[in-house]
Protein backbone atom coordinates (compact mmCIF):
# COMPACT_ATOMS: atom_id res chain seq x y z
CA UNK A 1 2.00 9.95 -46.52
CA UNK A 2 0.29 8.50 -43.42
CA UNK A 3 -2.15 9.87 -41.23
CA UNK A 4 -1.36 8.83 -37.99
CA UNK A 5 1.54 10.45 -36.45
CA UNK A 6 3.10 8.82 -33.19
CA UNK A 7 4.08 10.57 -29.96
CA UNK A 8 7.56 10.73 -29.37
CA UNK A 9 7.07 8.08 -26.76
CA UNK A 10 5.66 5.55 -28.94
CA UNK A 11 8.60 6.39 -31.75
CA UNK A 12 11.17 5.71 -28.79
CA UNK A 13 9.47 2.59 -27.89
CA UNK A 14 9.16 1.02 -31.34
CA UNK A 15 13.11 1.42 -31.26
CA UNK A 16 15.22 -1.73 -31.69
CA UNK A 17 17.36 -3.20 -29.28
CA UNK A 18 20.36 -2.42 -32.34
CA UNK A 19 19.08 1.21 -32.16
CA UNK A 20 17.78 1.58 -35.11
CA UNK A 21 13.67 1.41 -36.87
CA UNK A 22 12.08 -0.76 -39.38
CA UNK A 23 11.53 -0.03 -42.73
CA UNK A 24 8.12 -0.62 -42.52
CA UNK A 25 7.49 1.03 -38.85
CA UNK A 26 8.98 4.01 -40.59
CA UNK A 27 6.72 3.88 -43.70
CA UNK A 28 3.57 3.26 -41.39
CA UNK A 29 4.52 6.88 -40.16
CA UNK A 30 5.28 8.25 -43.16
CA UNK A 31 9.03 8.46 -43.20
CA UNK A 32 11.06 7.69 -46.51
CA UNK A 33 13.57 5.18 -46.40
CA UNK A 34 16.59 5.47 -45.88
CA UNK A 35 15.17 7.95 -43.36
CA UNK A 36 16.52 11.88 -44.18
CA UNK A 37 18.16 13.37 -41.24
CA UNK A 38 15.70 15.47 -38.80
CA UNK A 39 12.96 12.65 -38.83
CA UNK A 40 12.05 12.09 -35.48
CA UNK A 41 11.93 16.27 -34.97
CA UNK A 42 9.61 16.46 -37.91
CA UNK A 43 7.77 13.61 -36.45
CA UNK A 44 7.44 15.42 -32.93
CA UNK A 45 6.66 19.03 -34.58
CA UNK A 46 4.01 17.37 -36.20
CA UNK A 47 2.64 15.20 -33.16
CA UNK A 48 2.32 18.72 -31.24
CA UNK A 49 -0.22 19.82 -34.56
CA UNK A 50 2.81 22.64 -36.06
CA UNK A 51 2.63 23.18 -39.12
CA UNK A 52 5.29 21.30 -41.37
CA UNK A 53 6.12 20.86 -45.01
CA UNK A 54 6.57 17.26 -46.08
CA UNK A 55 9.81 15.04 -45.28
CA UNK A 56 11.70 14.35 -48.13
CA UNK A 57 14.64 12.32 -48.61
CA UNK A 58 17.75 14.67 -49.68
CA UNK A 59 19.34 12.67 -52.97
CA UNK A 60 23.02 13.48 -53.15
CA UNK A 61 24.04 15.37 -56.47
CA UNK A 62 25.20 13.41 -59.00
CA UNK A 63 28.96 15.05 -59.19
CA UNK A 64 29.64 15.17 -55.02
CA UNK A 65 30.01 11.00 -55.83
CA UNK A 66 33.12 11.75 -58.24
């Protein structure tokens, strides 16, 4: 995972015109791709030094797709 965690100003600022982020500004942070709900909040709880268990990307269960 990275090191270097942005401020919430900088993660609003590397925002596209579309709306959306990279998949590579959101690996440089640390974020998996496609990005698991919550992200920016875990970004910002972890910008203000809280203590936070790693982000992982929720894969849906095999029998919710039939």
């Amino acid at each position: 995972m990275a090191d270097y965690v942005p401020s919430p100003d900088e993660v609003t600022a590397a925002q596209s015109s579309g709306g959306g982020w990279t998949k590579k500004q959101l690996a440089e942070w640390g974020i998996p791709w496609p990005p698991p709900q919550g992200w920016r909040k875990h970004l910002e709880r972890k910008w203000r030094g809280e203590d936070v268990a790693p982000l992982l990307r929720q894969e849906p269960d095999q029998d919710a797709l039939f």
